[in-house]
Protein backbone atom coordinates (compact mmCIF):
# COMPACT_ATOMS: atom_id res chain seq x y z
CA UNK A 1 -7.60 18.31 12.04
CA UNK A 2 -6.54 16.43 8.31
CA UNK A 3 -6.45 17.72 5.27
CA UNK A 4 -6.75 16.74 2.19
CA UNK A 5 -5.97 19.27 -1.52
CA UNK A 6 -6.35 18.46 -4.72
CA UNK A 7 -4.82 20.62 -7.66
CA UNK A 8 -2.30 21.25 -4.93
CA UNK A 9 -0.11 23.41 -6.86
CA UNK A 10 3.07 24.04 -5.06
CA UNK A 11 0.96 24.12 -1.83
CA UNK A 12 -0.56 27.23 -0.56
CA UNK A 13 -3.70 25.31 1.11
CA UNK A 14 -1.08 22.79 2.18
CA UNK A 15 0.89 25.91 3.53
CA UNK A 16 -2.15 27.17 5.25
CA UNK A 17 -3.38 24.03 6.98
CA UNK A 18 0.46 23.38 8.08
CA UNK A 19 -0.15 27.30 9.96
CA UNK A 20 -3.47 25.97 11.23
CA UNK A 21 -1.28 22.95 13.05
CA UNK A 22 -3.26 20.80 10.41
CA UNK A 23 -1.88 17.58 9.32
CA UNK A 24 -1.62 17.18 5.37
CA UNK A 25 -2.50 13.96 4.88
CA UNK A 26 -2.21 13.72 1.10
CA UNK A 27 -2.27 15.95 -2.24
CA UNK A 28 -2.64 15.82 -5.75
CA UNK A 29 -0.49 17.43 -8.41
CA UNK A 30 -0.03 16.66 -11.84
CA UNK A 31 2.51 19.11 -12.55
CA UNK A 32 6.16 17.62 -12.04
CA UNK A 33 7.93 20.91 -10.54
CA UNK A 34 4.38 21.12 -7.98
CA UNK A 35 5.20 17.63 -7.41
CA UNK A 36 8.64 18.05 -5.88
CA UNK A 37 7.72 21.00 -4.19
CA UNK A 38 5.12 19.21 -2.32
CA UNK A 39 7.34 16.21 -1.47
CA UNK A 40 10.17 18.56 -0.16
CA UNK A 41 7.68 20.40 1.96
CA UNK A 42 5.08 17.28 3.33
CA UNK A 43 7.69 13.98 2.68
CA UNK A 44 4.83 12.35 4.60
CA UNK A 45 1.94 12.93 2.81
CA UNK A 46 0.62 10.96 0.39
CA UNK A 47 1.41 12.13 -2.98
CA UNK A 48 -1.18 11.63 -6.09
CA UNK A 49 -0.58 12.68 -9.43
CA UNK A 50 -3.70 12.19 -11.51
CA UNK A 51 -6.77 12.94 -10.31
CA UNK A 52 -8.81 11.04 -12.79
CA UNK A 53 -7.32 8.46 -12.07
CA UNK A 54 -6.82 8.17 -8.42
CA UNK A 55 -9.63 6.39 -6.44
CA UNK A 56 -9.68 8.27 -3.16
CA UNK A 57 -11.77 5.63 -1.15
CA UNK A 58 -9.38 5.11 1.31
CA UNK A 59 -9.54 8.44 2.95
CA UNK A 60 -13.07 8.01 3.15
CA UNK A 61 -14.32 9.74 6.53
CA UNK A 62 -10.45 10.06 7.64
CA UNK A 63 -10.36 13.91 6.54
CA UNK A 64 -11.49 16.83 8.10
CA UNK A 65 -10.91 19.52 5.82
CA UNK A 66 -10.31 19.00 1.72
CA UNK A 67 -9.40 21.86 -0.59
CA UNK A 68 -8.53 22.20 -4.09
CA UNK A 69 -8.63 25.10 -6.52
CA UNK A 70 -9.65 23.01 -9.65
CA UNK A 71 -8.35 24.33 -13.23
CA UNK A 72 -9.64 27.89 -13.84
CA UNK A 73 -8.83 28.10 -17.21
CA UNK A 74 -12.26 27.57 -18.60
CA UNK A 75 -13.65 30.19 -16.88
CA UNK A 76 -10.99 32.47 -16.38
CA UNK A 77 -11.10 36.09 -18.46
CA UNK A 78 -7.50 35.24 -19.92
CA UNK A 79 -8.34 31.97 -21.13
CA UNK A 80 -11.03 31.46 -24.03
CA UNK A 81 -13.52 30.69 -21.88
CA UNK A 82 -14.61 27.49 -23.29
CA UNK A 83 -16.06 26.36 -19.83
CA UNK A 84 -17.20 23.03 -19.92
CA UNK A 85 -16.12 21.87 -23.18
CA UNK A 86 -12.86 22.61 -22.12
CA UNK A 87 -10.43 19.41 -21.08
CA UNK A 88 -9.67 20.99 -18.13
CA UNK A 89 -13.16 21.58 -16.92
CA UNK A 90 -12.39 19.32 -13.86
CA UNK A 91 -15.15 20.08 -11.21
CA UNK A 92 -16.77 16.66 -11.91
CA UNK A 93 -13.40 15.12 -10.87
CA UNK A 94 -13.38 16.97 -7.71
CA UNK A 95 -17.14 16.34 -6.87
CA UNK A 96 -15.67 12.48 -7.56
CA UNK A 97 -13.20 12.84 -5.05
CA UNK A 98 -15.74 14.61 -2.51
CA UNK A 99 -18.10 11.71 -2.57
CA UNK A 100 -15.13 9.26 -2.24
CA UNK A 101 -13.63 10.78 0.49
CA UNK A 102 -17.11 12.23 2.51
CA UNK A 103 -15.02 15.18 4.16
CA UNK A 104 -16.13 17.17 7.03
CA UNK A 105 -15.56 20.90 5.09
CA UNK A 106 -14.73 21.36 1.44
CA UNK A 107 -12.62 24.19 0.51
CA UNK A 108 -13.18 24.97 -3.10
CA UNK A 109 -11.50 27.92 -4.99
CA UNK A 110 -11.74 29.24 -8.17
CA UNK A 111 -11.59 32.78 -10.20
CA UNK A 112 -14.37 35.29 -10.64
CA UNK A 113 -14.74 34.10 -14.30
CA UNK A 114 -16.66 30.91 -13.02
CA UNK A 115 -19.50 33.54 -11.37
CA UNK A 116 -20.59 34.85 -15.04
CA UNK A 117 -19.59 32.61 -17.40
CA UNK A 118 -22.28 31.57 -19.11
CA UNK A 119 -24.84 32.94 -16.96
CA UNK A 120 -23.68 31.55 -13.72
CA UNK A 121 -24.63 27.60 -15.05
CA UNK A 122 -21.11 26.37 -13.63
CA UNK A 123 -21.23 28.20 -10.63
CA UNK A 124 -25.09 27.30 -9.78
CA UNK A 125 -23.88 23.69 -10.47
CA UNK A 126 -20.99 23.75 -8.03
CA UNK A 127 -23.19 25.01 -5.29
CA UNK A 128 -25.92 22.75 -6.20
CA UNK A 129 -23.28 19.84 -5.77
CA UNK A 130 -21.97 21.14 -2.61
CA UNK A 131 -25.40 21.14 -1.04
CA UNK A 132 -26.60 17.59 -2.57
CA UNK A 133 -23.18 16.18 -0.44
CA UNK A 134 -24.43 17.97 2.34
């Protein structure tokens, strides 16, 4: 199996799909310490930085499995919930990235916060998404 994360972090899906006997075929971090974790850990992957700008095309139907946890911070209780008015509201980039690459599974993750806010819009959105990529 490949995999594929975006808003790797310091690389828990990576982590998990290295356990699985998965091979981690790229990543995307912004964050500079995340960035040297992931390096350290997967030296062969492919590393990204910036997910808006990063054209993903040439994974296109080379990945089994891509996961990301996009930014919760719009959603999230602790934050001020300004959803998608928020910079960091970056499920479009992600859906993006989906239809570049055409993966067989998506892994999305995110916190409760994205199940209520605003009625469940985001949420609804995010599953309607899911099921128009089939």
């Amino acid at each position: 199996m490949t995999h594929g994360s975006l808003f790797s972090g310091i690389g828990g899906f990576d982590l998990a799909a290295e356990w699985m006997g998965w091979e981690n075929v790229f990543h995307c971090e912004w964050n500079k310490f995340g960035q040297r974790i992931l390096k350290h850990y997967w030296p062969r992957a492919i590393s990204y930085d910036n997910i808006k700008t990063t054209d993903f095309r040439i994974h296109r139907g080379r990945i089994d499995v891509l996961s990301g946890g996009f930014p919760c911070q719009p959603y999230s209780s602790a934050g001020k919930r300004l959803g998608k008015e928020d910079d960091r509201h970056l499920w479009p980039e992600m859906l993006r990235a989906i239809r570049e690459i055409q993966p067989k599974w998506v892994v999305p993750e995110n916190v409760l916060g994205i199940i209520n806010w605003n009625g469940g819009l985001v949420f609804d959105e995010v599953q309607a998404d899911l099921e128009a990529e089939g």
